[in-house]
C-alpha atoms as a PDB file:
ATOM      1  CA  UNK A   1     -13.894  49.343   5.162  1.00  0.00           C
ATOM      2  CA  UNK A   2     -10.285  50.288   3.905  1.00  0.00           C
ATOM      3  CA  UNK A   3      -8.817  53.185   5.609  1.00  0.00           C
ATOM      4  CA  UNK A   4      -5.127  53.328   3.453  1.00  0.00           C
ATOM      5  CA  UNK A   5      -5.361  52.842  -0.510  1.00  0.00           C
ATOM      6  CA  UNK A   6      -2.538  52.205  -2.720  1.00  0.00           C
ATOM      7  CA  UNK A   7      -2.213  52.714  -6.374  1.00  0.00           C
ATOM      8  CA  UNK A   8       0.250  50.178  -8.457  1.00  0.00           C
ATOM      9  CA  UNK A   9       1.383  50.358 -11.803  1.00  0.00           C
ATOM     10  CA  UNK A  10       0.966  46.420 -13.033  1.00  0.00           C
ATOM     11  CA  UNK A  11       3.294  47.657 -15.568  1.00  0.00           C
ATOM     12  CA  UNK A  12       6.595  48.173 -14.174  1.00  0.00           C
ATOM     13  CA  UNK A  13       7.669  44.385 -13.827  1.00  0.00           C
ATOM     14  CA  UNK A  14       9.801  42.124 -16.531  1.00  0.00           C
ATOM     15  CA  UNK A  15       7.690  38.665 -15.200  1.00  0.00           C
ATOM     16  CA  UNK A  16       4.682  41.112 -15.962  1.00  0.00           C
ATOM     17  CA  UNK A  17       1.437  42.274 -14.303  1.00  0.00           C
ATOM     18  CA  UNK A  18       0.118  39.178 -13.023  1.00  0.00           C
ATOM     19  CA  UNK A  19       3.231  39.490 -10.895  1.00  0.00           C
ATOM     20  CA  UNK A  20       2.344  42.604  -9.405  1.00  0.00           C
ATOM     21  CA  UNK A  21      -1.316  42.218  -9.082  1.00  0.00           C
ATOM     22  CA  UNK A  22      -0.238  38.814  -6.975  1.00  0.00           C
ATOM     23  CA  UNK A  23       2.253  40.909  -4.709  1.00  0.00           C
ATOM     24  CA  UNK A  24      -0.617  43.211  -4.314  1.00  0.00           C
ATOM     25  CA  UNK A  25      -3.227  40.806  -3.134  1.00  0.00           C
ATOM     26  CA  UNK A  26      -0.792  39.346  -0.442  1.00  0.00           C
ATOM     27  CA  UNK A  27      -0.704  43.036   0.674  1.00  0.00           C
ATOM     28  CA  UNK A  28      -4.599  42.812   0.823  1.00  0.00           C
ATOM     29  CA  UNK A  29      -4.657  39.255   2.991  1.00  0.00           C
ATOM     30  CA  UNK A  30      -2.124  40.684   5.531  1.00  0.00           C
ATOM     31  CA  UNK A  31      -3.884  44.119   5.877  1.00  0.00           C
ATOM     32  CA  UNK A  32      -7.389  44.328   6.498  1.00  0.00           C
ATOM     33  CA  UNK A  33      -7.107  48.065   6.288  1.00  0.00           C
ATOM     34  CA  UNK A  34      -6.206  48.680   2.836  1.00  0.00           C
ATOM     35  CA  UNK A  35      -7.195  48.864  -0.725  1.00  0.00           C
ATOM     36  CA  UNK A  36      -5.115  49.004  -4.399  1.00  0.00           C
ATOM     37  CA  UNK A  37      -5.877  50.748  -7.332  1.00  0.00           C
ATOM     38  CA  UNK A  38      -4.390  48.771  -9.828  1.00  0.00           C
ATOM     39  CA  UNK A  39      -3.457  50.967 -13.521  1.00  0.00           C
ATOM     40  CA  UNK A  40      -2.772  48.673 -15.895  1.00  0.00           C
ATOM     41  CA  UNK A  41      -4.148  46.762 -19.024  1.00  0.00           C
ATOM     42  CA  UNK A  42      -7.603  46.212 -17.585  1.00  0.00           C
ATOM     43  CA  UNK A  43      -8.414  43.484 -19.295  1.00  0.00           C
ATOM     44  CA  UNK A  44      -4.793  41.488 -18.493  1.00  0.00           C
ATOM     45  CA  UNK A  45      -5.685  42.183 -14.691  1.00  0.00           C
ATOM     46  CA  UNK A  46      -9.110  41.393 -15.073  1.00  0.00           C
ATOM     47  CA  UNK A  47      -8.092  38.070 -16.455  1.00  0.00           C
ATOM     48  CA  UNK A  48      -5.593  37.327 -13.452  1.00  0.00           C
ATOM     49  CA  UNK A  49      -7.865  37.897 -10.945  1.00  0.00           C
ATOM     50  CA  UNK A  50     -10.776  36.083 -12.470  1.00  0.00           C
ATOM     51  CA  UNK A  51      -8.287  32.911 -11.786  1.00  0.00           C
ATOM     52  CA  UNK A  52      -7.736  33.488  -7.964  1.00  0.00           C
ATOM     53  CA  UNK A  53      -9.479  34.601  -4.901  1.00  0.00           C
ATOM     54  CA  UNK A  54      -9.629  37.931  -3.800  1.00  0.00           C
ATOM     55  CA  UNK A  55     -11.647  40.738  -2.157  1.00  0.00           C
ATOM     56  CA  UNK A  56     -13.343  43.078  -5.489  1.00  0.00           C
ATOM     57  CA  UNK A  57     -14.340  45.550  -3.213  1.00  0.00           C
ATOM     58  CA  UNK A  58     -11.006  46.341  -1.770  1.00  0.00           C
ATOM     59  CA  UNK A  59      -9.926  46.159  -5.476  1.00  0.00           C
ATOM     60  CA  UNK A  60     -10.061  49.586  -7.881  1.00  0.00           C
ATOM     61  CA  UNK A  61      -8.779  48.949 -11.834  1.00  0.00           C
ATOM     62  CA  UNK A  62      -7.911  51.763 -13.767  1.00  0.00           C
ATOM     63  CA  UNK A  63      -7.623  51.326 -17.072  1.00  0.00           C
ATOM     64  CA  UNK A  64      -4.037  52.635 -18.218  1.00  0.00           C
ATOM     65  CA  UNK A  65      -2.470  49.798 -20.987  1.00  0.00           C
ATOM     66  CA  UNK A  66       0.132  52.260 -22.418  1.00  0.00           C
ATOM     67  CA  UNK A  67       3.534  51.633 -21.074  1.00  0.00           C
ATOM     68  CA  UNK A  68       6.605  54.168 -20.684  1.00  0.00           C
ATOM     69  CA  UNK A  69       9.577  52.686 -21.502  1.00  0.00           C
ATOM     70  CA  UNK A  70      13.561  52.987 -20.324  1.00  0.00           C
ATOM     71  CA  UNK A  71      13.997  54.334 -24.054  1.00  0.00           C
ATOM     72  CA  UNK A  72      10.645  56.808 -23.716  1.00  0.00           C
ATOM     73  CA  UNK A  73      11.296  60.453 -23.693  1.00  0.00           C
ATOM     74  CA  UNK A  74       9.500  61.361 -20.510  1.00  0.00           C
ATOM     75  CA  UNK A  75       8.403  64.734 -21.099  1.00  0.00           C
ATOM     76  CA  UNK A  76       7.142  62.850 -25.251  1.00  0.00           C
ATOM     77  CA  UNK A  77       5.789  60.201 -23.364  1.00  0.00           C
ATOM     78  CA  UNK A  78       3.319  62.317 -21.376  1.00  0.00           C
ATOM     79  CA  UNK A  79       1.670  63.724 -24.566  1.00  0.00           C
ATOM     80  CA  UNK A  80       2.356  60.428 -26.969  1.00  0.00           C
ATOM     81  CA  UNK A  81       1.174  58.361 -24.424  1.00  0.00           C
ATOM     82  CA  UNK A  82      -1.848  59.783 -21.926  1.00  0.00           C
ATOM     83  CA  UNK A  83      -3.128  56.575 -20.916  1.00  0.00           C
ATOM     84  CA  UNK A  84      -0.327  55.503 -19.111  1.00  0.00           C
ATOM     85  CA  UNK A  85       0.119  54.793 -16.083  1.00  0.00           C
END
């Protein structure tokens, strides 16, 4: 059972979430201790991870597809935007 979980926004990359979610399942094979919750598109990481092997129930997805942007007003963003990440 994981003892340390980590949430990850699959957002926040330019080369995209599949990116992240494969950074994030190396972090999985070298630590048996830990768990992700990935916040993301849920169907884009869904999709990635239905094309490699990993460990589902070390593996939390929270939906979350809106993305904040550089040119976002943060404090707009929080009300325009609730299901971000």
């Amino acid at each position: 059972m994981a003892t340390y979980k980590i949430a990850i926004d699959t957002l926040g990359s330019d080369k995209g979430p599949e990116t992240i979610v494969q950074g994030a399942l190396m972090a999985l094979a070298e630590n048996p201790e830990l768990s992700v919750a990935l916040f993301g598109d849920e169907q884009v990481i869904r999709a990635y991870l239905a094309t490699v092997e990993h460990d589902a129930d070390r593996i939390e997805i929270v939906h979350a597809p809106d993305a904040i942007t550089n040119y976002d007003n943060p404090m707009e963003a929080i009300f325009k935007k609730p299901e971000s990440s």
